[in-house]
N, C-alpha and C. Protein backbone atom coordinates (compact mmCIF):
# COMPACT_ATOMS: atom_id res chain seq x y z
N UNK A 1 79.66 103.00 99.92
CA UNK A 1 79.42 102.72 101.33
C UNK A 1 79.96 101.34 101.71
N UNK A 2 79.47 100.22 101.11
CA UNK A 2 79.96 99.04 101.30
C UNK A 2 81.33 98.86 101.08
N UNK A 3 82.14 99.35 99.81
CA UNK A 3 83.60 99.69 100.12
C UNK A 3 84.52 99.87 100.99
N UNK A 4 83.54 101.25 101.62
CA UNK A 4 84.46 101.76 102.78
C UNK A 4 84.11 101.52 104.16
N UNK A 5 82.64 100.62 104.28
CA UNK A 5 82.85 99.24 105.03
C UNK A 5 84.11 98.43 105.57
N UNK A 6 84.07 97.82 104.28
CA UNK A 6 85.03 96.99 103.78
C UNK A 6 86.73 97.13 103.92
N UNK A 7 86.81 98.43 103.94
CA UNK A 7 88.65 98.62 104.11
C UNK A 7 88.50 98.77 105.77
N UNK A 8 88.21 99.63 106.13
CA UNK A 8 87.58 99.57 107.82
C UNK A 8 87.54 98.41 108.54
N UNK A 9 86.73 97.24 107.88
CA UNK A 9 86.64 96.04 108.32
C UNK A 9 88.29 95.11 108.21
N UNK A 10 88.71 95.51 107.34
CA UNK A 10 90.16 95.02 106.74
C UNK A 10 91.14 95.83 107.68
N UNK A 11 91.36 97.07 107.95
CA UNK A 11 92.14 97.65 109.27
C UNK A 11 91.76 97.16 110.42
N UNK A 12 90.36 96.79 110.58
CA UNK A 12 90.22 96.42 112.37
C UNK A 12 90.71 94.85 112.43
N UNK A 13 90.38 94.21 111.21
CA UNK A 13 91.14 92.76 111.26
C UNK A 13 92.63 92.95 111.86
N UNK A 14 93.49 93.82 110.92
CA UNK A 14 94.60 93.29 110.83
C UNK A 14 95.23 94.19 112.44
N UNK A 15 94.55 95.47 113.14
CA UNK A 15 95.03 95.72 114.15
C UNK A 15 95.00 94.72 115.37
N UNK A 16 93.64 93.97 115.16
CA UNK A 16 93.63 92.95 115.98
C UNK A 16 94.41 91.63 116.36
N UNK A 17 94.71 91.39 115.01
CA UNK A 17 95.24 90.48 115.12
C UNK A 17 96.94 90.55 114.92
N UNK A 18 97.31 91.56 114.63
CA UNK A 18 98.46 92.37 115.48
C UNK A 18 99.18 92.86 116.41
N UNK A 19 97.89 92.57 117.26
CA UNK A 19 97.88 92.89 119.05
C UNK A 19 97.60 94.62 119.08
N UNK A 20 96.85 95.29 118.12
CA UNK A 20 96.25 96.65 118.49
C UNK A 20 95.61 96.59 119.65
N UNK A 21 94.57 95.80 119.54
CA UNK A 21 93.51 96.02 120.73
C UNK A 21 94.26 96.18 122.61
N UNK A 22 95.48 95.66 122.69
CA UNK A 22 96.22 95.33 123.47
C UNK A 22 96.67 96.94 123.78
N UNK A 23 97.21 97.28 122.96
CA UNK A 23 97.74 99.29 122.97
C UNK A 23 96.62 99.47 123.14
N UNK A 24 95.67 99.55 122.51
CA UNK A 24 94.24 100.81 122.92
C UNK A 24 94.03 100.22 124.54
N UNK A 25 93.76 98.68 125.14
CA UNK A 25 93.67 98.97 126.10
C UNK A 25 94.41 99.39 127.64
N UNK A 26 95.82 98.98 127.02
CA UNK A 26 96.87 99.86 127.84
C UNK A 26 97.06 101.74 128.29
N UNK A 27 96.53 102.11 126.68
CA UNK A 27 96.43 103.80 126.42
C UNK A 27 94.91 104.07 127.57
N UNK A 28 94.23 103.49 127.21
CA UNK A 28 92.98 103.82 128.45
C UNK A 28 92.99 103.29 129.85
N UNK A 29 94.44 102.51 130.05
CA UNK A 29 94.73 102.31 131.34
C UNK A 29 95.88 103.40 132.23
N UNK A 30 96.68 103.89 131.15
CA UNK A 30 97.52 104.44 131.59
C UNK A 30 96.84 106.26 131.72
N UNK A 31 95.36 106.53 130.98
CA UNK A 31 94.86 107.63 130.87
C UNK A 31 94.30 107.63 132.43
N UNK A 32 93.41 106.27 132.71
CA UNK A 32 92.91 106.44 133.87
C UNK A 32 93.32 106.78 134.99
N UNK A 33 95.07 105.86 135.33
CA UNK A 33 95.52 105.78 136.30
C UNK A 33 96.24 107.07 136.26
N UNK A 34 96.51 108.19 134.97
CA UNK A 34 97.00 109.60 135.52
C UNK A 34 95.97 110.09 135.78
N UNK A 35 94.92 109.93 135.59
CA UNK A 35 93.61 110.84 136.39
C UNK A 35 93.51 110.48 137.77
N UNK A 36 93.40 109.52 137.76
CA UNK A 36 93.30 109.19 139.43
C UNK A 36 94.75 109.67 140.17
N UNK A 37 95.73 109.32 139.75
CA UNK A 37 96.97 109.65 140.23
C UNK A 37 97.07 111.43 140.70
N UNK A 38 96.45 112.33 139.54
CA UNK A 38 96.07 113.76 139.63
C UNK A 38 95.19 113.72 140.44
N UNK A 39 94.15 113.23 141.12
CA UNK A 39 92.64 113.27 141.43
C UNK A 39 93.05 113.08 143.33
N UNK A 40 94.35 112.35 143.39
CA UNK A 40 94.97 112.19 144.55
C UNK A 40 95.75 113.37 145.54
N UNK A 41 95.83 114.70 144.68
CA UNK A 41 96.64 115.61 144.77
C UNK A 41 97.83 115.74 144.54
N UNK A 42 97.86 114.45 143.51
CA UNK A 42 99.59 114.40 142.77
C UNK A 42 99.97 115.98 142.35
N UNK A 43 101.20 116.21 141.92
CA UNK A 43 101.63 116.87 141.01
C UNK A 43 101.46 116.44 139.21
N UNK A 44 101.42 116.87 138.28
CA UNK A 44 101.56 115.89 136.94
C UNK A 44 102.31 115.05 136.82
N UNK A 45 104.08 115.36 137.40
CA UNK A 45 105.06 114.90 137.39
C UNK A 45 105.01 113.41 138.36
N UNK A 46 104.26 113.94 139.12
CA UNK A 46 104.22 112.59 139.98
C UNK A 46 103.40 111.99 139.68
N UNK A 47 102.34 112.12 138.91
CA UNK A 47 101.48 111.32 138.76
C UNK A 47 101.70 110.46 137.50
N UNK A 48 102.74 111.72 136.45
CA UNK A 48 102.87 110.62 135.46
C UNK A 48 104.04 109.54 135.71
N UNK A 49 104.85 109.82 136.42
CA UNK A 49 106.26 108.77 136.97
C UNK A 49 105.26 108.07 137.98
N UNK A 50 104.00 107.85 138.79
CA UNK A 50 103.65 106.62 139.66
C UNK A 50 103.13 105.73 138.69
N UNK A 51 102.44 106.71 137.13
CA UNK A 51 102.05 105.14 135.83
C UNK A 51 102.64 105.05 135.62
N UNK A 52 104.26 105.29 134.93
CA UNK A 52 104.84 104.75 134.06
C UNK A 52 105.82 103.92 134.74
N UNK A 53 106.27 103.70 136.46
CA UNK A 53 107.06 103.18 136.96
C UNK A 53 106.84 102.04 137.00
N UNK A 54 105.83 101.31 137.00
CA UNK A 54 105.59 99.87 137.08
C UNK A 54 105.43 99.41 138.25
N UNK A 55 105.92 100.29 139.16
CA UNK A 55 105.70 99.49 140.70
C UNK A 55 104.09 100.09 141.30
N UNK A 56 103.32 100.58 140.73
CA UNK A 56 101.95 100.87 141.05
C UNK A 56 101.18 100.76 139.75
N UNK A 57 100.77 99.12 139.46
CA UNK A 57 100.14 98.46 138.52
C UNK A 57 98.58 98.51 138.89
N UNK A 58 97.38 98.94 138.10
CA UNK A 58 96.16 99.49 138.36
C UNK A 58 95.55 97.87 137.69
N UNK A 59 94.71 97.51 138.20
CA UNK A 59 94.06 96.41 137.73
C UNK A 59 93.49 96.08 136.64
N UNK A 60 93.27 97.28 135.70
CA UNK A 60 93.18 96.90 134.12
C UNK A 60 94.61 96.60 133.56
N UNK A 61 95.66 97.09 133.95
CA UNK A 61 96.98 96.91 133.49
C UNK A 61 97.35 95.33 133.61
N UNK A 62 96.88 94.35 135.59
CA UNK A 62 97.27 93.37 135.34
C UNK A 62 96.84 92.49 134.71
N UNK A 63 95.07 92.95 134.51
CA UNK A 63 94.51 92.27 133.19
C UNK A 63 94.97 91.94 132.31
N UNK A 64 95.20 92.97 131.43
CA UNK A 64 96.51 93.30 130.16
C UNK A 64 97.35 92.89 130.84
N UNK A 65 98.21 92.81 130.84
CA UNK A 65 99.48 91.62 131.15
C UNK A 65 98.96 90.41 131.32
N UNK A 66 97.90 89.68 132.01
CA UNK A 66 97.74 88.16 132.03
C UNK A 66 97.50 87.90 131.23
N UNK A 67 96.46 88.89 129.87
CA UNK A 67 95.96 88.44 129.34
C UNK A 67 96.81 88.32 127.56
N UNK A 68 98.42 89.48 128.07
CA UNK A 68 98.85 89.01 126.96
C UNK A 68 100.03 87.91 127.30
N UNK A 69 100.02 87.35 128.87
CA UNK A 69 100.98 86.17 128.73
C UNK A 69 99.99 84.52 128.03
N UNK A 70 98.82 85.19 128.29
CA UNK A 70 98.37 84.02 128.20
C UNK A 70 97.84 83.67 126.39
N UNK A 71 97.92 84.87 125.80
CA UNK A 71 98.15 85.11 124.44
C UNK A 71 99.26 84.44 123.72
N UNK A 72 100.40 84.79 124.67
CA UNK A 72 101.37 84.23 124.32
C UNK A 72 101.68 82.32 124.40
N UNK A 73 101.16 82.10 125.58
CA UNK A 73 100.95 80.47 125.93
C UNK A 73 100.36 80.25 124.40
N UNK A 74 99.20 80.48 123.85
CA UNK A 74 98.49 80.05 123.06
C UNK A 74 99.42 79.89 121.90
N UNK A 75 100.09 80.94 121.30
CA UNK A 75 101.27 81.11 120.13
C UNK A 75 102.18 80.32 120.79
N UNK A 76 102.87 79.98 121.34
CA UNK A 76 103.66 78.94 121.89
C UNK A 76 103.17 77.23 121.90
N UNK A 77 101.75 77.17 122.38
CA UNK A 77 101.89 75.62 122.10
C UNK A 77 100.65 75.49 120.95
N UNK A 78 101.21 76.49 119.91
CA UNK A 78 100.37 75.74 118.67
C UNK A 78 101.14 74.67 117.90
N UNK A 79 100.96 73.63 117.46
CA UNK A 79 101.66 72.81 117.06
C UNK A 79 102.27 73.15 115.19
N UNK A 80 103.50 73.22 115.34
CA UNK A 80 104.16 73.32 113.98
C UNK A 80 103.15 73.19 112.73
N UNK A 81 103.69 73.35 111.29
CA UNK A 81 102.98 72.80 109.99
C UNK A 81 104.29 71.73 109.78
N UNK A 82 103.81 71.26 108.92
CA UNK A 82 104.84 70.13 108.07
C UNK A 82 105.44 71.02 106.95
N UNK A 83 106.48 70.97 106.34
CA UNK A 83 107.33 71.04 105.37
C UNK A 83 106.99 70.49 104.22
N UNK A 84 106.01 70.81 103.22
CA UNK A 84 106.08 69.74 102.32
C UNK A 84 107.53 69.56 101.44
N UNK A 85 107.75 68.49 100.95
CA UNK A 85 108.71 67.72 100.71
C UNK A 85 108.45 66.90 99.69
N UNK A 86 109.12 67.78 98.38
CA UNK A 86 109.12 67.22 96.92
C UNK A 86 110.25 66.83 96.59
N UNK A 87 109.87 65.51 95.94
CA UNK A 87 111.00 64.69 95.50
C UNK A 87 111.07 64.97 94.16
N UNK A 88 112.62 65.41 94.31
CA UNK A 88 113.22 65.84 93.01
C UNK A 88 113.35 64.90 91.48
N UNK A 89 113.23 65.45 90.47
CA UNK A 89 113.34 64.68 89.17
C UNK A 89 114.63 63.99 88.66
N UNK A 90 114.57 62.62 88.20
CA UNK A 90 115.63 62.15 88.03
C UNK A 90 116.63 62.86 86.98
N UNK A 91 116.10 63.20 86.34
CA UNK A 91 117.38 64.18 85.20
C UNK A 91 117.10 65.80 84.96
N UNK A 92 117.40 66.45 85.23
CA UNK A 92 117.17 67.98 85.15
C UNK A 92 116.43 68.41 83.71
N UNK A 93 115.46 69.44 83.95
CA UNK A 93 115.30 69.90 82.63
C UNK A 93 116.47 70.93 82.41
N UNK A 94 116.26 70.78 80.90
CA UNK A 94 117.80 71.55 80.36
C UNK A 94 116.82 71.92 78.65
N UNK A 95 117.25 73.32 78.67
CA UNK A 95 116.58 74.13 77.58
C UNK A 95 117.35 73.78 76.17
N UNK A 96 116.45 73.67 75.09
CA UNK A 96 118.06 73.02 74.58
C UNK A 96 117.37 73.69 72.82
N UNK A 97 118.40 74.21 71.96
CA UNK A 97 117.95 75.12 70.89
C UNK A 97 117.18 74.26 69.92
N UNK A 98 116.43 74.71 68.78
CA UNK A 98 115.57 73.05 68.13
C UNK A 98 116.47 73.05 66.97
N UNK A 99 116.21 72.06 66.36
CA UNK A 99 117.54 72.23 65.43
C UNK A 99 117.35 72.82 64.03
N UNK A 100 116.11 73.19 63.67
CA UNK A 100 115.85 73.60 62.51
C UNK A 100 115.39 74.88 62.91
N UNK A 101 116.00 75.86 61.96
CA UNK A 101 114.73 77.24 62.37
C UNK A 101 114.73 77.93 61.40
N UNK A 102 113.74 78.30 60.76
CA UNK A 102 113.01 79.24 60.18
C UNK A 102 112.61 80.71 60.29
N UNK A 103 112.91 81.84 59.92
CA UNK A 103 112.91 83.25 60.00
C UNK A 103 111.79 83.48 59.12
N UNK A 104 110.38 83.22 59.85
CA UNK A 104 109.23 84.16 59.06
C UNK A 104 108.89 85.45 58.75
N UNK A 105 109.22 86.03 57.90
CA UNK A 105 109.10 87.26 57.23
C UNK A 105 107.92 87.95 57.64
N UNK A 106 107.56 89.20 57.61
CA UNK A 106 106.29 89.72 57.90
C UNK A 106 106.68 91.06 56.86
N UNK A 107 105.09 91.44 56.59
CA UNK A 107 105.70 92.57 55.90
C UNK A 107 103.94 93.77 56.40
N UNK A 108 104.41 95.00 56.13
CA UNK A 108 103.52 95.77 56.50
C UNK A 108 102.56 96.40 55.22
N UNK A 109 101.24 95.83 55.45
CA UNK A 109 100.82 96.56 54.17
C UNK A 109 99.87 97.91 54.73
N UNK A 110 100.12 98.57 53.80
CA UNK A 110 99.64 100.15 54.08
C UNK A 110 98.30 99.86 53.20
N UNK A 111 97.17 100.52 53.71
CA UNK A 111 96.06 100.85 52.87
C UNK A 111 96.38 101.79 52.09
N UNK A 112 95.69 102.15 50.74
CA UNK A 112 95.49 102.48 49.26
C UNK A 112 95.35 103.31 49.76
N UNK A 113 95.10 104.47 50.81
CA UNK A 113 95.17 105.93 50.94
C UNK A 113 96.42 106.52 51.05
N UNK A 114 97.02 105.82 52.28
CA UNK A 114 98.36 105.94 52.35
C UNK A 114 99.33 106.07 51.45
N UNK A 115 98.96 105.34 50.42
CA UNK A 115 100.42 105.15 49.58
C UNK A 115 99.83 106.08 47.98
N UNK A 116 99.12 106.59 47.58
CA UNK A 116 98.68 107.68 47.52
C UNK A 116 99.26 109.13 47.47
N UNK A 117 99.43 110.10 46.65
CA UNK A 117 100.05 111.46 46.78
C UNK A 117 98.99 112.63 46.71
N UNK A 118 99.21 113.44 47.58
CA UNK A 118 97.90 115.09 48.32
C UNK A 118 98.32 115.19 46.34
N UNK A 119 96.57 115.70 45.76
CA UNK A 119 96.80 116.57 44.76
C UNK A 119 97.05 117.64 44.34
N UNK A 120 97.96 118.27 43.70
CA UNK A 120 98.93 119.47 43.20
C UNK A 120 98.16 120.09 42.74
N UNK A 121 97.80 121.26 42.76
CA UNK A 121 97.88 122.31 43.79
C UNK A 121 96.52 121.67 44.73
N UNK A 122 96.39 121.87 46.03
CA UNK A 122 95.11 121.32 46.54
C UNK A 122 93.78 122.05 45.79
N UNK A 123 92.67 121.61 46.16
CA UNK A 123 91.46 121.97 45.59
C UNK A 123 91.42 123.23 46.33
N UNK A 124 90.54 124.26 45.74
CA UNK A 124 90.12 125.22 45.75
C UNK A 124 88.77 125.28 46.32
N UNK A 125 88.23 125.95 47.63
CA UNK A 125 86.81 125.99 47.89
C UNK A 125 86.31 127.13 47.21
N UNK A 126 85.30 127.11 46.73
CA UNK A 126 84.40 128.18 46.34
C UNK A 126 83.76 129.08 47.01
């Protein structure tokens, strides 16, 4: 339960702060204004070309729009980060072979069963 809390909580973060919330409230602006647009004795056709034309903007729409220019103001005068800025080392590292080397041997020892031979003819059960 708390898991799937948890990923839920992690999708609504990241739609938000994505500008989701912005589409969902456009999609329930543009639902309203074809209902009303139908509710007028539109045709569908006309009702869906008076939302989508832009020249008959419904007042949740200019909401949404002020409210994503003013979204935008905010991302605009946030002030930069700094660059951090490391000063480089006076002589490069450089990998360099050692001069002595040694090849340590390994060897595999088998346990006393293993090395061992099945007895001729096998045993016989009774």
């Amino acid at each position: 339960m708390l898991l799937r809390l948890s990923k839920w909580l992690v999708v609504l973060t990241l739609t938000l702060s994505l500008g989701g919330h912005w589409a969902l409230l456009q999609s329930v602006a543009w639902t309203t204004m074809i209902a009303a647009n139908l509710s007028a004795n539109d045709s569908l056709t006309e009702a869906v070309s008076k939302t989508f034309d832009g020249e008959h903007p419904c007042p949740l729409c200019k909401a949404i729009k002020a409210g994503k220019k003013s979204e935008e103001k905010k991302e605009a005068s946030m002030p930069t980060l700094k660059k951090f800025e490391f000063v480089s080392q006076t002589s490069p590292f450089v990998f360099a072979t050692p001069s002595a080397f040694t090849l340590v041997g390994w060897r595999v020892e088998l346990p006393a069963s293993f090395s061992t031979t099945p007895p001729v003819p096998p045993p016989r059960t009774a």
